[in-house]
Structure formats: structure tokens, C-alpha cells
Protein backbone atom coordinates (compact mmCIF):
# COMPACT_ATOMS: atom_id res chain seq x y z
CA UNK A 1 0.00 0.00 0.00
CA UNK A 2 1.47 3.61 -0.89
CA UNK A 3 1.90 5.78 1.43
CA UNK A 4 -0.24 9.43 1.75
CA UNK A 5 3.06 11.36 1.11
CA UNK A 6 3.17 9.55 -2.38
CA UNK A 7 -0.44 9.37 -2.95
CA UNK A 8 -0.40 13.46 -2.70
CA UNK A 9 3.00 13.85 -4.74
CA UNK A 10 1.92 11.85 -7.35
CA UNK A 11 -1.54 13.56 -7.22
CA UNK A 12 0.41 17.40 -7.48
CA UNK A 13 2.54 15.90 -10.51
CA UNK A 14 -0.69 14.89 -12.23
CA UNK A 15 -2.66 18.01 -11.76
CA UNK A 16 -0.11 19.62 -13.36
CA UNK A 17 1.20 17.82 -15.91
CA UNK A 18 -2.84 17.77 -16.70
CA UNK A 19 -3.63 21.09 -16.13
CA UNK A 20 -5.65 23.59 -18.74
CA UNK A 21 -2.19 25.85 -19.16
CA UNK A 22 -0.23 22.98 -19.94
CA UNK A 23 -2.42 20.89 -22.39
CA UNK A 24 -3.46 24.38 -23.92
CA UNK A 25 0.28 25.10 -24.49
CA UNK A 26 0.91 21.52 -25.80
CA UNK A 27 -1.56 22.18 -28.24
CA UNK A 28 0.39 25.13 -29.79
CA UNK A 29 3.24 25.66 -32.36
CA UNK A 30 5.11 27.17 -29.10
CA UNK A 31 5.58 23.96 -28.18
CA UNK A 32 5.50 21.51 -31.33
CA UNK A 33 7.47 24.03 -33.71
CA UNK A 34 10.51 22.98 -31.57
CA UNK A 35 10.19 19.45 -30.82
CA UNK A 36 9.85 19.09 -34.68
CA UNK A 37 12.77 20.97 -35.29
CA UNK A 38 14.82 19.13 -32.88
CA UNK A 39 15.64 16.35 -35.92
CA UNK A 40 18.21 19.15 -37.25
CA UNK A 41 20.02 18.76 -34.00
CA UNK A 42 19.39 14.75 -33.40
CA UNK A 43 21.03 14.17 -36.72
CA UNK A 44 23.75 16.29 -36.33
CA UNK A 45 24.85 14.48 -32.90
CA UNK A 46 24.37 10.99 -34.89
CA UNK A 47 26.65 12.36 -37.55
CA UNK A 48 29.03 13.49 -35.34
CA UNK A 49 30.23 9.53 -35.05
CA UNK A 50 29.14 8.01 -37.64
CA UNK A 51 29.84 10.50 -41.04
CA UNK A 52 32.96 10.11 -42.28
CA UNK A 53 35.02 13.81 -42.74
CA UNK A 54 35.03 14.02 -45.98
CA UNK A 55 31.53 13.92 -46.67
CA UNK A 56 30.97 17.09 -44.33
CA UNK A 57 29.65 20.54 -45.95
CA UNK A 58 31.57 23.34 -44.84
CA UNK A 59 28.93 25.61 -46.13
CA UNK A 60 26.22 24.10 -45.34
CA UNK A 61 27.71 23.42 -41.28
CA UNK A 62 28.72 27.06 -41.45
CA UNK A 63 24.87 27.90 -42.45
CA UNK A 64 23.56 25.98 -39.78
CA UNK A 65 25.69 27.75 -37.25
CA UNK A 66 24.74 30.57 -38.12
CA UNK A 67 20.85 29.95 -38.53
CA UNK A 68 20.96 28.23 -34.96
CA UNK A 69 22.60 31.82 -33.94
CA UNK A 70 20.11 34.06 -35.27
CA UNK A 71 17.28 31.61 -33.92
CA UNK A 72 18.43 31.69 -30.42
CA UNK A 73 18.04 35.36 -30.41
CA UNK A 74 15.24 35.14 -32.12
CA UNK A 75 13.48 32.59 -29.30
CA UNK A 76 13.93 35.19 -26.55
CA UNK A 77 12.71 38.01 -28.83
CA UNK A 78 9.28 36.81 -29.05
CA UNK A 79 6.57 37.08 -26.52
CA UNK A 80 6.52 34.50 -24.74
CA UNK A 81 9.52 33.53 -24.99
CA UNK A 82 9.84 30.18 -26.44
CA UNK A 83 12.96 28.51 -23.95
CA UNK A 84 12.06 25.00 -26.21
CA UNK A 85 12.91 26.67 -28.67
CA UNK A 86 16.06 28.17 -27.36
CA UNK A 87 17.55 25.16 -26.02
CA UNK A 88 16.45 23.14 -29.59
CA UNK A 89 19.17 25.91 -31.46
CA UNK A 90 21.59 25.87 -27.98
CA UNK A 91 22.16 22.46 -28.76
CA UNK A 92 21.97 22.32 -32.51
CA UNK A 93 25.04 25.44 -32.50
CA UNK A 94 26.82 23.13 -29.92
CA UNK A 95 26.49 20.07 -32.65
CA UNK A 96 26.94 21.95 -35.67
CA UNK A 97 30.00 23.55 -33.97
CA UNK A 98 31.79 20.25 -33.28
CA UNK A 99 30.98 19.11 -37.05
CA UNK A 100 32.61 22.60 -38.07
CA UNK A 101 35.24 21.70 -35.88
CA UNK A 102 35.53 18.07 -37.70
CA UNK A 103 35.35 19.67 -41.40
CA UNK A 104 38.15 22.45 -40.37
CA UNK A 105 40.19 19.49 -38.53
CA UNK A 106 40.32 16.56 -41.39
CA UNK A 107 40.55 20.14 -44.68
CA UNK A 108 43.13 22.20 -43.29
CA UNK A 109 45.19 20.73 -40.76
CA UNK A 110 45.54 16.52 -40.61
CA UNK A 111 47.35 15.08 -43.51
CA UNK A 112 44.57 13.48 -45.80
CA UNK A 113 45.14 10.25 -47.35
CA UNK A 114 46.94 9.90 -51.09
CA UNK A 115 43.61 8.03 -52.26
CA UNK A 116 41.46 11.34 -50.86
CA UNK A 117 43.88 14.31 -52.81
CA UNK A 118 44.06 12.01 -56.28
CA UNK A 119 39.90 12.12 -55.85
CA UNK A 120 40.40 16.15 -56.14
């Protein structure tokens, strides 16, 4: 049998997880316009592994740093501000940064493989 101290704390977590502000704000692009953009981010952290250096676009990873820049502002410009939103871009720019950091590393300063500079 649970006790009354868990009873009540579980009964305070429900009422507001379930509450009229929150299901009304789960129902809004404040909240799903983020989670759907959170793939950009996701994919960049699986890529971080598993893409191979050479296959990295340093304009397109310098577009996406910047984009996640301007967003960021842009998240705590609006009214309300949209802190999903914000931390979807903080941790996109922190992704997109260590790919950047991957392109600059294996272009301009390791020695490439023979097979890789014949391809050019």
C-alpha cells in the first residue's frame, strides 16, 4: 500500500502535468514548432560519429551555425519567450560547432590520405 506522502506527490505531478495551461500550451506551435525541429540537432549528434570527414559541408555546417545563432536570439525576442525553442538551437550550435570543428580538422590541418587528394 502507498503511502499518503506519495499518494499526494503523485496527485500534485498529475494536476499539473494535466492542467488547462499545460495541455493548452501543448496544443500550440510554441511547443510543437521545436520538438519538430529538434531532428536538425538529433542528426547532427548521430553524424558526429558516424559520417565520415570528408563527406561534411563546410557551407552548409557554417549555415547551420549561423541559422541556430540568429534563432536563439530570435526565441527570446518573441513574446513568450519560447525557452524550447532556445535550447532546440543551444544544442543544434553546440552540434553543428563540433561538425565545423571536424570539417576544419580533417581540410586544413591533418594530412589526408593519397587516395582522398588524387579524388580532387
Amino acid at each position: 500500500m502507498s503511502s499518503p506522502v506519495t499518494n499526494s506527490a503523485a496527485q500534485k505531478f498529475s494536476q499539473k502535468v494535466f492542467s488547462k495551461e499545460t495541455l493548452k500550451y501543448v496544443f500550440t506551435t510554441h511547443f510543437w514548432g521545436p520538438v519538430s525541429n529538434f531532428g536538425i540537432p538529433i542528426a547532427a549528434i548521430l553524424d558526429l560519429k558516424n559520417k565520415p570527414e570528408e563527406t561534411i559541408s563546410g557551407p552548409m555546417t557554417a549555415a547551420l551555425v549561423v541559422y541556430s545563432a540568429v534563432f536563439m536570439r530570435y526565441s527570446l525576442a518573441v513574446t513568450p519567450q519560447n525557452y524550447l525553442l532556445f535550447g532546440c538551437h543551444v544544442v543544434n550550435e553546440i552540434a553543428q560547432l563540433g561538425q565545423g570543428a571536424r570539417f576544419i580538422h580533417y581540410n586544413y590541418l591533418s594530412s589526408r590520405p593519397a587516395a582522398v587528394e588524387e579524388k580532387k
